[in-house]
Protein backbone atom coordinates (compact mmCIF):
# COMPACT_ATOMS: atom_id res chain seq x y z
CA UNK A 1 -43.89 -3.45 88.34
CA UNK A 2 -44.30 -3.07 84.49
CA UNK A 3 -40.93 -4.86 84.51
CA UNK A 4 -43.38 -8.13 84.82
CA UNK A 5 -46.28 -7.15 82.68
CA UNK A 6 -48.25 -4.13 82.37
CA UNK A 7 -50.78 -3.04 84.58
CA UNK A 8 -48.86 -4.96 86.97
CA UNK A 9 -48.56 -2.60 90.21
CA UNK A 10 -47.10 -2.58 93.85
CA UNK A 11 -47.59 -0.67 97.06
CA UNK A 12 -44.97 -0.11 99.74
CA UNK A 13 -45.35 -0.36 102.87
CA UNK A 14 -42.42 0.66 105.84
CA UNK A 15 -43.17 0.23 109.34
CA UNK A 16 -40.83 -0.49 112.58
CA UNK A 17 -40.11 -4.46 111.37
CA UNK A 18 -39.26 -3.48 107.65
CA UNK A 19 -40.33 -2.61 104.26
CA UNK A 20 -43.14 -4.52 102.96
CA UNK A 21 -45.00 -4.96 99.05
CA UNK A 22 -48.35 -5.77 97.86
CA UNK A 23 -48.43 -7.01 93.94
CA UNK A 24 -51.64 -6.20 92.22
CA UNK A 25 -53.27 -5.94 89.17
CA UNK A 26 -56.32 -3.94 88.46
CA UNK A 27 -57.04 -4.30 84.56
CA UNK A 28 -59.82 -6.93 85.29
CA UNK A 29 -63.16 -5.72 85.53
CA UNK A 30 -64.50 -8.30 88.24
CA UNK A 31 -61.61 -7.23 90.77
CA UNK A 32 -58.63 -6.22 91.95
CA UNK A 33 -56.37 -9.57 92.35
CA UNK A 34 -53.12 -9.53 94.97
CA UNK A 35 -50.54 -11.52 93.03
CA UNK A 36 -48.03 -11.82 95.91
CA UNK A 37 -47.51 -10.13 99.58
CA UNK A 38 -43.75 -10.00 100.84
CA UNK A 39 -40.57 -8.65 103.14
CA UNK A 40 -38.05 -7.01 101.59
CA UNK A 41 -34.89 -7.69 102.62
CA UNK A 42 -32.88 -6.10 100.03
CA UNK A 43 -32.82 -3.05 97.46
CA UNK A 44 -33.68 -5.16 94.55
CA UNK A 45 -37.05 -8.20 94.67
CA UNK A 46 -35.45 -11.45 94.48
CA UNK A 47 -35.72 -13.47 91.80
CA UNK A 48 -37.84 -15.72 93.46
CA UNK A 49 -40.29 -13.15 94.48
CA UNK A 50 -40.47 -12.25 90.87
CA UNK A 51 -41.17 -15.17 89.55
CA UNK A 52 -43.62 -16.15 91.72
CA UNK A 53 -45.77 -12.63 90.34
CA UNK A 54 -45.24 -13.90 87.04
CA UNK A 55 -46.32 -17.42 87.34
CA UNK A 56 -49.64 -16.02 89.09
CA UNK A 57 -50.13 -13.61 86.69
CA UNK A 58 -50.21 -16.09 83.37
CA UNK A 59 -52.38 -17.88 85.70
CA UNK A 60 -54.51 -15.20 86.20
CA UNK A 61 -54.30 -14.22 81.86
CA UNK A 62 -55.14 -17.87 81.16
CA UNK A 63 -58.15 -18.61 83.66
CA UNK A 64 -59.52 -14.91 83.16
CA UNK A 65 -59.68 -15.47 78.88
CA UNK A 66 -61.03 -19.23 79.48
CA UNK A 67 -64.11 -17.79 81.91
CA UNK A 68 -64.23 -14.87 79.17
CA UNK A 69 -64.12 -16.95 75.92
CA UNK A 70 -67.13 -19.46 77.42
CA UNK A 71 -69.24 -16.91 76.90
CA UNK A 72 -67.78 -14.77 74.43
CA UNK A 73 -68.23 -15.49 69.94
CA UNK A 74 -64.29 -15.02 70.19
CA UNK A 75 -61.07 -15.51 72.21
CA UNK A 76 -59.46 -12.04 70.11
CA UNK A 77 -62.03 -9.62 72.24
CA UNK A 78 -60.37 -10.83 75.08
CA UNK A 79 -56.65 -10.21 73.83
CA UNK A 80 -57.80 -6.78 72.84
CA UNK A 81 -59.03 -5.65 75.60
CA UNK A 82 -55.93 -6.97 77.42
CA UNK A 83 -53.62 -5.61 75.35
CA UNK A 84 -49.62 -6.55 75.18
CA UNK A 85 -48.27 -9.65 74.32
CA UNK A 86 -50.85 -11.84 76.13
CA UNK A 87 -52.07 -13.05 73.11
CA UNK A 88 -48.74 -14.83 71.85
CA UNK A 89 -47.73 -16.23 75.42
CA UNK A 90 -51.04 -18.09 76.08
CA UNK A 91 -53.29 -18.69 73.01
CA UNK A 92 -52.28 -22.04 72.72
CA UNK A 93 -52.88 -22.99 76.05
CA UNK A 94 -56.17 -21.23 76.32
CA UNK A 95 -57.19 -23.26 73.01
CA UNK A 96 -56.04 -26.27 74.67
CA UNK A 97 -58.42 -25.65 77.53
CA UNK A 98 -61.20 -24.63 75.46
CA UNK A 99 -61.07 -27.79 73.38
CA UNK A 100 -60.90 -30.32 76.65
């Protein structure tokens, strides 16, 4: 599931009622966090399904580099060790929350 962000992952699962996933993401040192469980119905996730991972997973980013930054001298330790374009999609935000 790169196709949402990197490090992003699923497992499949088929048994007698249907194919099943499990969204993940393992790039956080304190654990491995299940972003969404569902059915497939189809060949393709539905757009809902995917933008459900993606809202959980900036959710995830933002609350992850606020815990991080408390104790941390800067919020750009965090962004490197994340990597991508977290940085640009949340630093406001994460400022924002720092500042309350």
């Amino acid at each position: 599931m790169d196709s949402v962000e990197p490090g992003v992952r699923e497992i499949g699962i088929r048994d007698a009622s249907g194919a099943f996933r499990v969204v993940y993401v393992a790039k956080f040192a304190d654990a491995v966090y299940v972003l969404h469980c569902f059915q497939k119905k189809t060949q393709k996730t539905a757009p809902g399904d995917l933008s459900l991972i993606r809202r959980r997973y900036k959710e995830l980013l933002i609350d992850s580099a606020i815990k991080y930054c408390q104790g941390a001298p800067s919020i750009s330790a965090f962004f490197a060790e994340m990597g991508g374009n977290a940085m640009s999609l949340f630093s406001c935000r994460i400022n924002r929350e720092l500042n309350r």
